[in-house]
Protein backbone atom coordinates (compact mmCIF):
# COMPACT_ATOMS: atom_id res chain seq x y z
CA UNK A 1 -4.27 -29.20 -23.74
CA UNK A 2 -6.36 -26.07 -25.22
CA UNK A 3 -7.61 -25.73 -22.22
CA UNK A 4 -5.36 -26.08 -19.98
CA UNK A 5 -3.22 -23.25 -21.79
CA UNK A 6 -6.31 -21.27 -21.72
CA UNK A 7 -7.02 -21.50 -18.18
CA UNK A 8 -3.31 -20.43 -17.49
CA UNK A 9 -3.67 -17.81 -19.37
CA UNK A 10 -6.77 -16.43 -17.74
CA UNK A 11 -5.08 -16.98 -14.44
CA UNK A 12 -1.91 -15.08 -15.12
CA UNK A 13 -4.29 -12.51 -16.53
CA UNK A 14 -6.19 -12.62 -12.52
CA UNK A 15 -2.90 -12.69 -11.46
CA UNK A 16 -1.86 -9.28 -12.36
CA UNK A 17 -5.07 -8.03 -11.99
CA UNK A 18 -4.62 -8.50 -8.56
CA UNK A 19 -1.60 -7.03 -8.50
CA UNK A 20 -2.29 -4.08 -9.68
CA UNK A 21 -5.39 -3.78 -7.48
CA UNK A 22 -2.68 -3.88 -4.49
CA UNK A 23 -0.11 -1.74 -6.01
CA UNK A 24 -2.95 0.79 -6.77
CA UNK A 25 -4.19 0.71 -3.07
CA UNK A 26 -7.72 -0.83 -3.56
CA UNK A 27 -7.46 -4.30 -2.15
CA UNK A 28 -7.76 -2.85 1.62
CA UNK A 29 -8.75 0.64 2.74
CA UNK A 30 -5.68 3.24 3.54
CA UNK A 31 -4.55 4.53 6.34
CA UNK A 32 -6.05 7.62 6.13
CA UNK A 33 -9.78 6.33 5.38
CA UNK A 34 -9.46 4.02 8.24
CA UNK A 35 -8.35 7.41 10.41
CA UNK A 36 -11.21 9.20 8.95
CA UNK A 37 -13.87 6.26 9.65
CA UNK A 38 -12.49 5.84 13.70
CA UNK A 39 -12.42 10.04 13.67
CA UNK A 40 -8.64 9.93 14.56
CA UNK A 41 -5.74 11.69 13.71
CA UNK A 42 -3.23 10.33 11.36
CA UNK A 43 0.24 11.43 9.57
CA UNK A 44 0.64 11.27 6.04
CA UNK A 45 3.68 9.35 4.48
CA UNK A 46 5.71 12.70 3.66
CA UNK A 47 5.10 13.91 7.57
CA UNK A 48 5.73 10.98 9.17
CA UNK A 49 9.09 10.96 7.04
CA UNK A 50 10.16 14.59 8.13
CA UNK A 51 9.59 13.88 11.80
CA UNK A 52 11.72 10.31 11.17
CA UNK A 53 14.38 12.47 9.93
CA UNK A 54 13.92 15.46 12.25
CA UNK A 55 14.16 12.46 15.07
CA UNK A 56 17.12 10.86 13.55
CA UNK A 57 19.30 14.33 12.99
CA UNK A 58 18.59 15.29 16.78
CA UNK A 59 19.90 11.38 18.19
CA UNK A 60 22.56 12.09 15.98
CA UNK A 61 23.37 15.63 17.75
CA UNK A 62 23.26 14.07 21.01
């Protein structure tokens, strides 16, 4: 039974390893380093928000 608690333990412990590795950003590459690998443009979160909103204010006008 020892071991059995101990093993859950280490998994829960894996567990939010893992999860931190993804909420981090290290699991798979970004955006941008994918971009800069293929030698491609990309936007960055806060542009690609202000042209979403620039977008959505001008449907809005029309």
């Amino acid at each position: 039974m020892a071991t059995l608690e101990r093993v859950q333990r280490n998994l829960n412990r894996c567990r939010a390893s893992v999860l931190k590795a993804a909420v981090d950003g290290r699991l798979v590459p970004t955006e941008a380093e994918l971009a800069r690998a293929e030698g491609r443009d990309y936007e960055s979160a806060s542009v690609l928000l202000e042209r979403f909103k620039a977008e959505r204010e001008a449907a809005a006008s029309n």
